[in-house]
PDB file of N, CA and C in Angstrom:
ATOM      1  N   UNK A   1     160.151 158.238 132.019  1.00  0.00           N
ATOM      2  CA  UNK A   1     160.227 158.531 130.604  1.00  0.00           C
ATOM      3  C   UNK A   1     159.853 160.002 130.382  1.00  0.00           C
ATOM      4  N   UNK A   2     161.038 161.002 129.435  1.00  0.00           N
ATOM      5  CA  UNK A   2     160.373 162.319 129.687  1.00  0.00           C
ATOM      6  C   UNK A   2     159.355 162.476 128.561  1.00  0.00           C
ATOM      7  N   UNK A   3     158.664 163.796 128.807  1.00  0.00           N
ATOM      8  CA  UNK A   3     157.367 163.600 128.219  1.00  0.00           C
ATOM      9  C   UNK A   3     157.838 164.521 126.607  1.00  0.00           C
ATOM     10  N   UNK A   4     157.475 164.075 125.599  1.00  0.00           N
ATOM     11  CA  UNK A   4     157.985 164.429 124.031  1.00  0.00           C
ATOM     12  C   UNK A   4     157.347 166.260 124.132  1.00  0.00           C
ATOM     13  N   UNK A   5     158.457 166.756 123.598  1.00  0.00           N
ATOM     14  CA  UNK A   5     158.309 168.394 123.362  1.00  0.00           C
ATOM     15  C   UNK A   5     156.717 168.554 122.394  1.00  0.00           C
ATOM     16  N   UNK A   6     156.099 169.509 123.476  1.00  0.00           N
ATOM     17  CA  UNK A   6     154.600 169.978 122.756  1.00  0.00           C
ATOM     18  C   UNK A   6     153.807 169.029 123.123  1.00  0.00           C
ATOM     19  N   UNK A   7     153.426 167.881 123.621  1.00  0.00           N
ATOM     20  CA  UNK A   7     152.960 166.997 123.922  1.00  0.00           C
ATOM     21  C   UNK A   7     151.680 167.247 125.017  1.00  0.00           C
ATOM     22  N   UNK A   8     152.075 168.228 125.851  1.00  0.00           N
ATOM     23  CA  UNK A   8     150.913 168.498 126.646  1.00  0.00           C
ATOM     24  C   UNK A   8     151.820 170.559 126.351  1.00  0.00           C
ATOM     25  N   UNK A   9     150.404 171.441 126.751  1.00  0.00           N
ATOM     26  CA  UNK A   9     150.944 172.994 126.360  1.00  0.00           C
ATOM     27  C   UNK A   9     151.313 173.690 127.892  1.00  0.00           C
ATOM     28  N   UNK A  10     151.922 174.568 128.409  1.00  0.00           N
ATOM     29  CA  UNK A  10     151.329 175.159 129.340  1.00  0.00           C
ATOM     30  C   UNK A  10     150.445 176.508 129.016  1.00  0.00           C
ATOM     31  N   UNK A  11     149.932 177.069 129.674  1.00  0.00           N
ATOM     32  CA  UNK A  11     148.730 178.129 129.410  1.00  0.00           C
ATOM     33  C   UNK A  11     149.279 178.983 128.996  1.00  0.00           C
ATOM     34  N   UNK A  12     150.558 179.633 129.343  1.00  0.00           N
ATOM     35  CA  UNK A  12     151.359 180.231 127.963  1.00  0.00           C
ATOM     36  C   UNK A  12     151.296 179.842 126.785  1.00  0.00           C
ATOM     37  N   UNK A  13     151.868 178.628 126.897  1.00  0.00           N
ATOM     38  CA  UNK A  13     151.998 177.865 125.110  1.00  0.00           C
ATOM     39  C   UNK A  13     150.538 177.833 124.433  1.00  0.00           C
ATOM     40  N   UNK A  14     149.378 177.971 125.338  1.00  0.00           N
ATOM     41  CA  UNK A  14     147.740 177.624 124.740  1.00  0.00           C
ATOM     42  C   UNK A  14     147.989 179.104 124.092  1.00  0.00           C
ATOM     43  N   UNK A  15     147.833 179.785 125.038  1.00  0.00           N
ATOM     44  CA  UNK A  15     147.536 181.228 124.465  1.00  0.00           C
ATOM     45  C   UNK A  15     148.172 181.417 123.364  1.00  0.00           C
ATOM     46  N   UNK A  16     149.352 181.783 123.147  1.00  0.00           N
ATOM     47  CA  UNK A  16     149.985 182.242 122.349  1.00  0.00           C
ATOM     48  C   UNK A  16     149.692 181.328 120.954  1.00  0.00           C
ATOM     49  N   UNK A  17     149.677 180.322 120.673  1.00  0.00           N
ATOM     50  CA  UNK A  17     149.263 179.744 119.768  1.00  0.00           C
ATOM     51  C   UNK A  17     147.574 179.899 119.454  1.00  0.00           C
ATOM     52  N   UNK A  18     146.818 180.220 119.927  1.00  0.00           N
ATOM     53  CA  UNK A  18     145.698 180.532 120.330  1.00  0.00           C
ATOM     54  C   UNK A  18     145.779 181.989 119.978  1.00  0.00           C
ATOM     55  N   UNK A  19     146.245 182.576 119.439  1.00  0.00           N
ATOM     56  CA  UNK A  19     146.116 184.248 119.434  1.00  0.00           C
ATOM     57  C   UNK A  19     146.734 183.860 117.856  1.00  0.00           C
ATOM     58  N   UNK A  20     147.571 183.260 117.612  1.00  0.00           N
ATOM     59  CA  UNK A  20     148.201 182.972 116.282  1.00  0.00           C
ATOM     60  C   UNK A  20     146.958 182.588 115.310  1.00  0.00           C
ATOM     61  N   UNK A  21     146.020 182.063 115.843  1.00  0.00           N
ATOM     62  CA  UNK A  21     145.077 182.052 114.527  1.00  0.00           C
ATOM     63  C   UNK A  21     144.874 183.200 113.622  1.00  0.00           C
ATOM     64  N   UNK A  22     145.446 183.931 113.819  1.00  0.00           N
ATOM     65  CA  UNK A  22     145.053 185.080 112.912  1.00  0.00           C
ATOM     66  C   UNK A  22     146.590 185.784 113.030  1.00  0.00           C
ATOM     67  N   UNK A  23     147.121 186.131 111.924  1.00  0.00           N
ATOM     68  CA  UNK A  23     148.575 186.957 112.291  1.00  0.00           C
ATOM     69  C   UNK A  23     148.533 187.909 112.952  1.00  0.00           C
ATOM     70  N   UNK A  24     149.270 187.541 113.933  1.00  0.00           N
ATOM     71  CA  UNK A  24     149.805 188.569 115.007  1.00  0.00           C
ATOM     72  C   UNK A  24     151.190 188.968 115.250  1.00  0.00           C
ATOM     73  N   UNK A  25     151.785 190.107 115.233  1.00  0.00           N
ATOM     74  CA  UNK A  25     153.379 190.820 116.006  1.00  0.00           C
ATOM     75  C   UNK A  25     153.340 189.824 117.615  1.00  0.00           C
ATOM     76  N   UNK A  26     154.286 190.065 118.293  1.00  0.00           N
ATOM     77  CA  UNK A  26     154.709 189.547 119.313  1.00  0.00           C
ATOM     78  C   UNK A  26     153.401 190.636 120.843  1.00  0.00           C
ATOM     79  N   UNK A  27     154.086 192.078 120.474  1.00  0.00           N
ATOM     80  CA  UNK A  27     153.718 192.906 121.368  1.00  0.00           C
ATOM     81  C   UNK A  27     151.778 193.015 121.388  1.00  0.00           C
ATOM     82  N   UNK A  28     151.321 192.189 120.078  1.00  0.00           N
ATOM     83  CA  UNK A  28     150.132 192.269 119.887  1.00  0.00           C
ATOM     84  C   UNK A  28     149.751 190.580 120.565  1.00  0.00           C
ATOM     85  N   UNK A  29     150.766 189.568 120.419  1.00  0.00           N
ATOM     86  CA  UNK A  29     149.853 188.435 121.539  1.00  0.00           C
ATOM     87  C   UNK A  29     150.385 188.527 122.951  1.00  0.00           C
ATOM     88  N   UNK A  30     151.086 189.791 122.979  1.00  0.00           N
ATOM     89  CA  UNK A  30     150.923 189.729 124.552  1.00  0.00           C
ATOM     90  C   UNK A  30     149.990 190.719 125.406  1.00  0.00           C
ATOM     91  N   UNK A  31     149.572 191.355 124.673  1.00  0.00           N
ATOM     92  CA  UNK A  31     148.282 192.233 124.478  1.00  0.00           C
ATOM     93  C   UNK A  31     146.973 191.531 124.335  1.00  0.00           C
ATOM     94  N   UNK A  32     146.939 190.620 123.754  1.00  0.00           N
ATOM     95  CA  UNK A  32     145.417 189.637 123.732  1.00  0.00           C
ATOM     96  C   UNK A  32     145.739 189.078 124.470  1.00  0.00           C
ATOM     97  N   UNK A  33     146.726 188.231 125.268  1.00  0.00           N
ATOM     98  CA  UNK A  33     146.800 187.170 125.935  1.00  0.00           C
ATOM     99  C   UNK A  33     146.185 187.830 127.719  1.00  0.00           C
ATOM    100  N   UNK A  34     146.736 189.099 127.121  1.00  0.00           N
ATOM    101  CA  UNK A  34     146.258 189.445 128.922  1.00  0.00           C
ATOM    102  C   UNK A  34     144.567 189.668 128.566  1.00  0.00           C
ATOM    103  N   UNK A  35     144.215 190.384 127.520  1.00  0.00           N
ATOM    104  CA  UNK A  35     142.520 190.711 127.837  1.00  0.00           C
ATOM    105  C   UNK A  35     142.057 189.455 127.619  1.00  0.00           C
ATOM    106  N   UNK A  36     142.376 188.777 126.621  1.00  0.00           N
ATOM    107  CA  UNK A  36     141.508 187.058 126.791  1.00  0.00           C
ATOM    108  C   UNK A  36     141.518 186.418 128.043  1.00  0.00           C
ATOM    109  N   UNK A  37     142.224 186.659 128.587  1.00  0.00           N
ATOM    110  CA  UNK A  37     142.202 185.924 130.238  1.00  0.00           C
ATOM    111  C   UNK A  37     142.410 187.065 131.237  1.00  0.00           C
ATOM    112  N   UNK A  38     141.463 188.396 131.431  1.00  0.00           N
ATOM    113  CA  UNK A  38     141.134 189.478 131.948  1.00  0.00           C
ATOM    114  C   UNK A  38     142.622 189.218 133.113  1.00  0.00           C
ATOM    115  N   UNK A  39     143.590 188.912 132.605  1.00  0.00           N
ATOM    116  CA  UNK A  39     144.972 189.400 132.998  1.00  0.00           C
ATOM    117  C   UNK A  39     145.488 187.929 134.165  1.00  0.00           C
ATOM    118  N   UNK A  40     144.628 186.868 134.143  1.00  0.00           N
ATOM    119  CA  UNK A  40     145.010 185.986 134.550  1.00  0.00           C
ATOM    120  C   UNK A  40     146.494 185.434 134.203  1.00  0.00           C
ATOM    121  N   UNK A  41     146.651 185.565 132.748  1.00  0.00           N
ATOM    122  CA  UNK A  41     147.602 185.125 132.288  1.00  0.00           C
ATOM    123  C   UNK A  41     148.419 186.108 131.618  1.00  0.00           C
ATOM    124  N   UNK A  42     149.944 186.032 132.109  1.00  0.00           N
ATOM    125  CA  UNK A  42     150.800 187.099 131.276  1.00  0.00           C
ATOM    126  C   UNK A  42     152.017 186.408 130.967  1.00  0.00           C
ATOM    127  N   UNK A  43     152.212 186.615 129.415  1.00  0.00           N
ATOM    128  CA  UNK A  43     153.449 185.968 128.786  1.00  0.00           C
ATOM    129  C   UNK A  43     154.696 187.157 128.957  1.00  0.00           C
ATOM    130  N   UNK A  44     155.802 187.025 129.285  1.00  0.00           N
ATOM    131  CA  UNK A  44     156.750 187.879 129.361  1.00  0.00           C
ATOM    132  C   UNK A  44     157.625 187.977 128.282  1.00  0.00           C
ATOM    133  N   UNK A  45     157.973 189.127 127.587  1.00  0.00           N
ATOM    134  CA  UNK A  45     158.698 189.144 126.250  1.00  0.00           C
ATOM    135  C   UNK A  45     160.025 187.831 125.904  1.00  0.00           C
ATOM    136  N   UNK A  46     160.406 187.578 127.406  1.00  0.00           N
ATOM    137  CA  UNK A  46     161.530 186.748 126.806  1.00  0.00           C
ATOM    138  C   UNK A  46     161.224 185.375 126.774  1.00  0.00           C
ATOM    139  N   UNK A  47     160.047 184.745 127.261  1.00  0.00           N
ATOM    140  CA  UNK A  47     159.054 183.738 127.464  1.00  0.00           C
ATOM    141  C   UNK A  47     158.540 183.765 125.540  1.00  0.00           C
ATOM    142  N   UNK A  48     158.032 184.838 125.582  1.00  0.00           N
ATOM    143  CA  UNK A  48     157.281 184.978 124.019  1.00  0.00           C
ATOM    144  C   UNK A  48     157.999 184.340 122.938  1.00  0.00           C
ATOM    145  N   UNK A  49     158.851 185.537 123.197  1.00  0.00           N
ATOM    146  CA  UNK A  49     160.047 185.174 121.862  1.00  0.00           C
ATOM    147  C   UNK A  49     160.568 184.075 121.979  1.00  0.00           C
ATOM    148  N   UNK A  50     161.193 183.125 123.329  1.00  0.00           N
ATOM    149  CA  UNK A  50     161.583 182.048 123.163  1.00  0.00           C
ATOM    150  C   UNK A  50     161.099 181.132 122.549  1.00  0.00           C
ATOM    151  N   UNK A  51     159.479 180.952 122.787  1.00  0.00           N
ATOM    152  CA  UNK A  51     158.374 179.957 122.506  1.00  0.00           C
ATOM    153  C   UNK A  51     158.187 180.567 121.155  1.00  0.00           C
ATOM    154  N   UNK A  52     158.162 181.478 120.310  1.00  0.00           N
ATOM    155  CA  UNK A  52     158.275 181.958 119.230  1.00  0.00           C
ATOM    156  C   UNK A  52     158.701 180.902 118.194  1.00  0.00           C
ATOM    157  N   UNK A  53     160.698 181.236 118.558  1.00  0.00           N
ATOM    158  CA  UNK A  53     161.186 180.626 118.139  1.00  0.00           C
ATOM    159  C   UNK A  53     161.213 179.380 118.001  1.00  0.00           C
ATOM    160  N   UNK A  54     160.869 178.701 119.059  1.00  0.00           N
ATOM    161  CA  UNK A  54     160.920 177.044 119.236  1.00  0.00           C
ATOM    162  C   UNK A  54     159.423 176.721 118.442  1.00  0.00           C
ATOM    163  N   UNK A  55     158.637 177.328 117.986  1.00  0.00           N
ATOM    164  CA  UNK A  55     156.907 176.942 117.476  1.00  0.00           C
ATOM    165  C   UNK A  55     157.305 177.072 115.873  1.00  0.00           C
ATOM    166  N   UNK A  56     158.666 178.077 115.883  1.00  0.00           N
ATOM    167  CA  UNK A  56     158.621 178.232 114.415  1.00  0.00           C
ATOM    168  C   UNK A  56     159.206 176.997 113.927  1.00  0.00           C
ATOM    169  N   UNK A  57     160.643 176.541 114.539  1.00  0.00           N
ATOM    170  CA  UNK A  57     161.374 175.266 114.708  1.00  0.00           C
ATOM    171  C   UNK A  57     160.369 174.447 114.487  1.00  0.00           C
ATOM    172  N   UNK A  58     159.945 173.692 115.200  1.00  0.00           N
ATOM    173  CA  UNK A  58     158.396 173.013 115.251  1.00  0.00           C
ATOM    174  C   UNK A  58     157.561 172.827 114.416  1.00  0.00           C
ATOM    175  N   UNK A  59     158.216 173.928 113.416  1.00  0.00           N
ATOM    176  CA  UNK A  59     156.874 174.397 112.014  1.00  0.00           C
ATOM    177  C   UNK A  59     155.481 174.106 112.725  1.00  0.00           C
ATOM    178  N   UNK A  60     155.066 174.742 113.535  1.00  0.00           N
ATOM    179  CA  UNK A  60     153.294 175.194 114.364  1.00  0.00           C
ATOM    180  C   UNK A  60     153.426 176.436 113.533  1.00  0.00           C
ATOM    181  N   UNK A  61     154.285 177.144 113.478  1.00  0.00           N
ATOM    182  CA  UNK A  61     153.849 178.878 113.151  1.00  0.00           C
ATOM    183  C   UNK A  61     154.600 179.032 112.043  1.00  0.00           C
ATOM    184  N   UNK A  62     154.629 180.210 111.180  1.00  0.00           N
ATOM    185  CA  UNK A  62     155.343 180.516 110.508  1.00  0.00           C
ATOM    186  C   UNK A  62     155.521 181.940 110.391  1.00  0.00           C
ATOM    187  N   UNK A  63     156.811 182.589 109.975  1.00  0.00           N
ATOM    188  CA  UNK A  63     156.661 184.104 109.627  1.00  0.00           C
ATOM    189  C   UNK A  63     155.865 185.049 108.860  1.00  0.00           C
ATOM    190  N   UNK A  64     155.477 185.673 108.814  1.00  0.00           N
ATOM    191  CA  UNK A  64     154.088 186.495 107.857  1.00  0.00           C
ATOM    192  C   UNK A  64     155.123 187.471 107.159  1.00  0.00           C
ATOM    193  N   UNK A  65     155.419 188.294 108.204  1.00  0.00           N
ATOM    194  CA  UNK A  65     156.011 190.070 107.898  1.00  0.00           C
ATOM    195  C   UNK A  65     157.280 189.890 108.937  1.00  0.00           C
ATOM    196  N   UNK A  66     158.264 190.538 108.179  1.00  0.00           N
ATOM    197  CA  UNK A  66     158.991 191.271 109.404  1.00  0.00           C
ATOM    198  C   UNK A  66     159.774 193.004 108.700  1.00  0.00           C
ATOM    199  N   UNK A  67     159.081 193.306 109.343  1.00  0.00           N
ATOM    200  CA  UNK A  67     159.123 195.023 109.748  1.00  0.00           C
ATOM    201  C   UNK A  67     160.031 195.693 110.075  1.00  0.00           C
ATOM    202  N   UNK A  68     161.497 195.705 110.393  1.00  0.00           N
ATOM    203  CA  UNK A  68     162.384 196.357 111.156  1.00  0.00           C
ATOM    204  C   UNK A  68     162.911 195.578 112.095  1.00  0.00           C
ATOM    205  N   UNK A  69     161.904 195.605 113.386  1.00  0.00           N
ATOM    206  CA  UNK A  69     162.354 194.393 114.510  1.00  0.00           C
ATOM    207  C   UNK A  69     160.779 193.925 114.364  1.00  0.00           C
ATOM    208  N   UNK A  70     160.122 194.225 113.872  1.00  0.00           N
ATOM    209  CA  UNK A  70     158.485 193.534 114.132  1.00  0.00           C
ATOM    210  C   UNK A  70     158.670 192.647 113.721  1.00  0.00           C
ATOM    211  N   UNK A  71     158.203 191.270 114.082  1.00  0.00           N
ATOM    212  CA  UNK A  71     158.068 189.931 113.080  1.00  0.00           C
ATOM    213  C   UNK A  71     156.166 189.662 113.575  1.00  0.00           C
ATOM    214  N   UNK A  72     155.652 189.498 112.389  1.00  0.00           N
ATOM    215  CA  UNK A  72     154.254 188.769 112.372  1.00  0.00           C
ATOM    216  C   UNK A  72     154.238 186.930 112.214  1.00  0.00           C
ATOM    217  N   UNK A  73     153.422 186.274 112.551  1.00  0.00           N
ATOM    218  CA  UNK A  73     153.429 185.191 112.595  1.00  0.00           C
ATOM    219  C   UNK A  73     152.108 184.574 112.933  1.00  0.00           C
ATOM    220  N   UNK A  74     151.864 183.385 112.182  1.00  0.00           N
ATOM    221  CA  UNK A  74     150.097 182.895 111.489  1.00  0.00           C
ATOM    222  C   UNK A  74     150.495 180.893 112.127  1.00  0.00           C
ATOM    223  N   UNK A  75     149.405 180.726 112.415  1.00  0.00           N
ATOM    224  CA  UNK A  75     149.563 179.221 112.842  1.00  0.00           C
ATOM    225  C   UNK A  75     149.520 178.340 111.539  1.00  0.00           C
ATOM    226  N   UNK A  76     150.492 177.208 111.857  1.00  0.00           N
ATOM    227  CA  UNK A  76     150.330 176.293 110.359  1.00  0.00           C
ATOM    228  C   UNK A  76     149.276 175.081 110.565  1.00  0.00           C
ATOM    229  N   UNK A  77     149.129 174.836 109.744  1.00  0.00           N
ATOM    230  CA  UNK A  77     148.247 173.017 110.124  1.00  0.00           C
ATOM    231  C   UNK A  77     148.692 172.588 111.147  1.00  0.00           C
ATOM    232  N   UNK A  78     150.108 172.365 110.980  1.00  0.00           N
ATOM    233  CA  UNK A  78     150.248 171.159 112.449  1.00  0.00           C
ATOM    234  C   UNK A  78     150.574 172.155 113.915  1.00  0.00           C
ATOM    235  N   UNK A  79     150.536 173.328 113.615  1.00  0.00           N
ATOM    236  CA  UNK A  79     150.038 174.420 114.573  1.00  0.00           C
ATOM    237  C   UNK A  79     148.739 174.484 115.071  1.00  0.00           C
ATOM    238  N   UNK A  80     147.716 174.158 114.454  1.00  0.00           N
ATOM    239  CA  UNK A  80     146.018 173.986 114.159  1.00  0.00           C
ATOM    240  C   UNK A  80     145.987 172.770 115.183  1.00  0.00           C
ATOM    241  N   UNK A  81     146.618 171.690 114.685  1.00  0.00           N
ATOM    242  CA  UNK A  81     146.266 171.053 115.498  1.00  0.00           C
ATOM    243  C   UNK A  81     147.167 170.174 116.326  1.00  0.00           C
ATOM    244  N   UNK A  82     147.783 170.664 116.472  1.00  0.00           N
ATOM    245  CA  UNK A  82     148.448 170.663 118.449  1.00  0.00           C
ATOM    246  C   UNK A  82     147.548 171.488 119.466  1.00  0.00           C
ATOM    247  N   UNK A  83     146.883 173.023 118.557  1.00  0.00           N
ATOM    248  CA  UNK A  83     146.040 173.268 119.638  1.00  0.00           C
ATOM    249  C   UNK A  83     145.090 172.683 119.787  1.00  0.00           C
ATOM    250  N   UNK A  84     144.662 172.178 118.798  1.00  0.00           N
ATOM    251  CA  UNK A  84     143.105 171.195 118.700  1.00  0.00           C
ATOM    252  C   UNK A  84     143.267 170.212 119.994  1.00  0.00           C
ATOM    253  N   UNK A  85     144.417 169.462 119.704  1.00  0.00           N
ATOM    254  CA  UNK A  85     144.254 167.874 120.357  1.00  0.00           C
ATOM    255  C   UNK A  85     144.570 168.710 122.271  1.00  0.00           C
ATOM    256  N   UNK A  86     145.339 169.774 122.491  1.00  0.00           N
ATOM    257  CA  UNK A  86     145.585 170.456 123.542  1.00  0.00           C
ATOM    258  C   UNK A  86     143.919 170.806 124.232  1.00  0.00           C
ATOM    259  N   UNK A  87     143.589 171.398 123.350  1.00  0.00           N
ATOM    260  CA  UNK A  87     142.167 171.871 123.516  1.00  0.00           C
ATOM    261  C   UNK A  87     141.622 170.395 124.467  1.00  0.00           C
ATOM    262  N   UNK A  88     141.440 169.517 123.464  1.00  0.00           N
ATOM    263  CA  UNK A  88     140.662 167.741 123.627  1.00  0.00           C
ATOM    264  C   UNK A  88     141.105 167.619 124.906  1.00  0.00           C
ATOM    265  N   UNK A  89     142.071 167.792 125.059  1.00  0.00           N
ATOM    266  CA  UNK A  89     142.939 167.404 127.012  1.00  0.00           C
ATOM    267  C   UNK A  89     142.273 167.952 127.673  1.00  0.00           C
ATOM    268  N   UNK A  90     142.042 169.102 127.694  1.00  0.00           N
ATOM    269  CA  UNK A  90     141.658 170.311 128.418  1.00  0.00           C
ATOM    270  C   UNK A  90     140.371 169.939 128.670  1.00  0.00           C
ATOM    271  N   UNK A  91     139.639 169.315 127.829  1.00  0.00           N
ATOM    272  CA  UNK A  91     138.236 168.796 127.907  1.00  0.00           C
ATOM    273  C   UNK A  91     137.825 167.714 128.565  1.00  0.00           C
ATOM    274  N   UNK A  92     138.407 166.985 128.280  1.00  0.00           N
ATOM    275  CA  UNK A  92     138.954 165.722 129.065  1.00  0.00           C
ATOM    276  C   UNK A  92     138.805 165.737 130.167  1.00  0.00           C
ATOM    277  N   UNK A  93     140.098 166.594 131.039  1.00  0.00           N
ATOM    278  CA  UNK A  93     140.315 166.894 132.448  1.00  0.00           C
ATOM    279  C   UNK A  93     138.712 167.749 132.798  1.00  0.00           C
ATOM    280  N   UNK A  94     138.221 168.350 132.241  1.00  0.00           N
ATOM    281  CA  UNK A  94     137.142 168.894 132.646  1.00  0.00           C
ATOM    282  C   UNK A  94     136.045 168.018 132.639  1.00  0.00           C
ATOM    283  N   UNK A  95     136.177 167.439 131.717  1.00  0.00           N
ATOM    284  CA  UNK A  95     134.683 165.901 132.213  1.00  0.00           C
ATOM    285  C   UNK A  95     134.871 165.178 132.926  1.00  0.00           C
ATOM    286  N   UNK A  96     135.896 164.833 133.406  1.00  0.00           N
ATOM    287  CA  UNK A  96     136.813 164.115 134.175  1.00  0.00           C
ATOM    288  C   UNK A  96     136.354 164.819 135.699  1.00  0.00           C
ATOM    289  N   UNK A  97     136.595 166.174 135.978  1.00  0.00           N
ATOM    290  CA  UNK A  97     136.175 166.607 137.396  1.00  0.00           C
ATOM    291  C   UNK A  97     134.808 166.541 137.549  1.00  0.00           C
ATOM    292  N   UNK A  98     133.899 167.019 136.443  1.00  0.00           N
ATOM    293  CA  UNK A  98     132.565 166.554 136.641  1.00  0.00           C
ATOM    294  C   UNK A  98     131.809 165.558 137.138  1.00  0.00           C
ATOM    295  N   UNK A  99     132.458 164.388 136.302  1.00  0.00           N
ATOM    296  CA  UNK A  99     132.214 163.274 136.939  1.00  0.00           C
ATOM    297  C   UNK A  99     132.501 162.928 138.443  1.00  0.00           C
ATOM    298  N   UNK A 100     133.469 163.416 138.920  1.00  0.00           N
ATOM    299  CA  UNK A 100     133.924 163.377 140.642  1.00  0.00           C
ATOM    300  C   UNK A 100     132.695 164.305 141.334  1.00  0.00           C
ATOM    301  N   UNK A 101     132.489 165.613 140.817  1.00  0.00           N
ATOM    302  CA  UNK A 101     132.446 166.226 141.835  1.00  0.00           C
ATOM    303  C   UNK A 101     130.805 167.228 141.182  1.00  0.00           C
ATOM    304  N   UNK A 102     130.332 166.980 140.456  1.00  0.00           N
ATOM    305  CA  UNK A 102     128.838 167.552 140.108  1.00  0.00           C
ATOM    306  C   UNK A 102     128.166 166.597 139.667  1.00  0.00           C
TER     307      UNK A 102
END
């Protein structure tokens, strides 16, 4: 059975929605995404914009500004919390290893 779109994030999809709490341009969450995760993680412009588009689809995000070619973009409620319940997983799996292994 495949698994329903947004349903679990990958660490791209965390971040970037995760940087959206506050309006951000594109070139500005790929700029936080690397210092929030001291460069562990890097979203690539055509990665960005794709997931952009598909979050706006989605109604998670919405447009703020658009500038020329700049577009800004702010997380919506059900943007809020897809990362929330994403977050809860994430927590999960981490109490989850604890219990095995500390």
């Amino acid at each position: 059975m495949p698994r329903l779109k947004f349903q679990t994030l990958t660490e791209q999809m965390f971040y970037i929605l995760l940087c959206l709490n506050e309006e951000c341009c594109g070139i500005d969450i790929m700029d936080k995404v690397l210092q929030m995760t001291d460069g562990r993680v890097k979203v690539g412009s055509g990665t960005l914009y794709n997931l952009l588009e598909q979050f706006m689809e989605s109604e998670m995000i919405i447009l703020t500004k658009a500038q020329g070619r700049r577009r800004s973009y702010i997380l919506t409620k059900k943007g809020r919390e897809v990362l929330q319940s994403e977050y809860n997983r994430l927590c999960a799996q981490a109490d989850d290893y604890r219990k095995m292994f500390l």
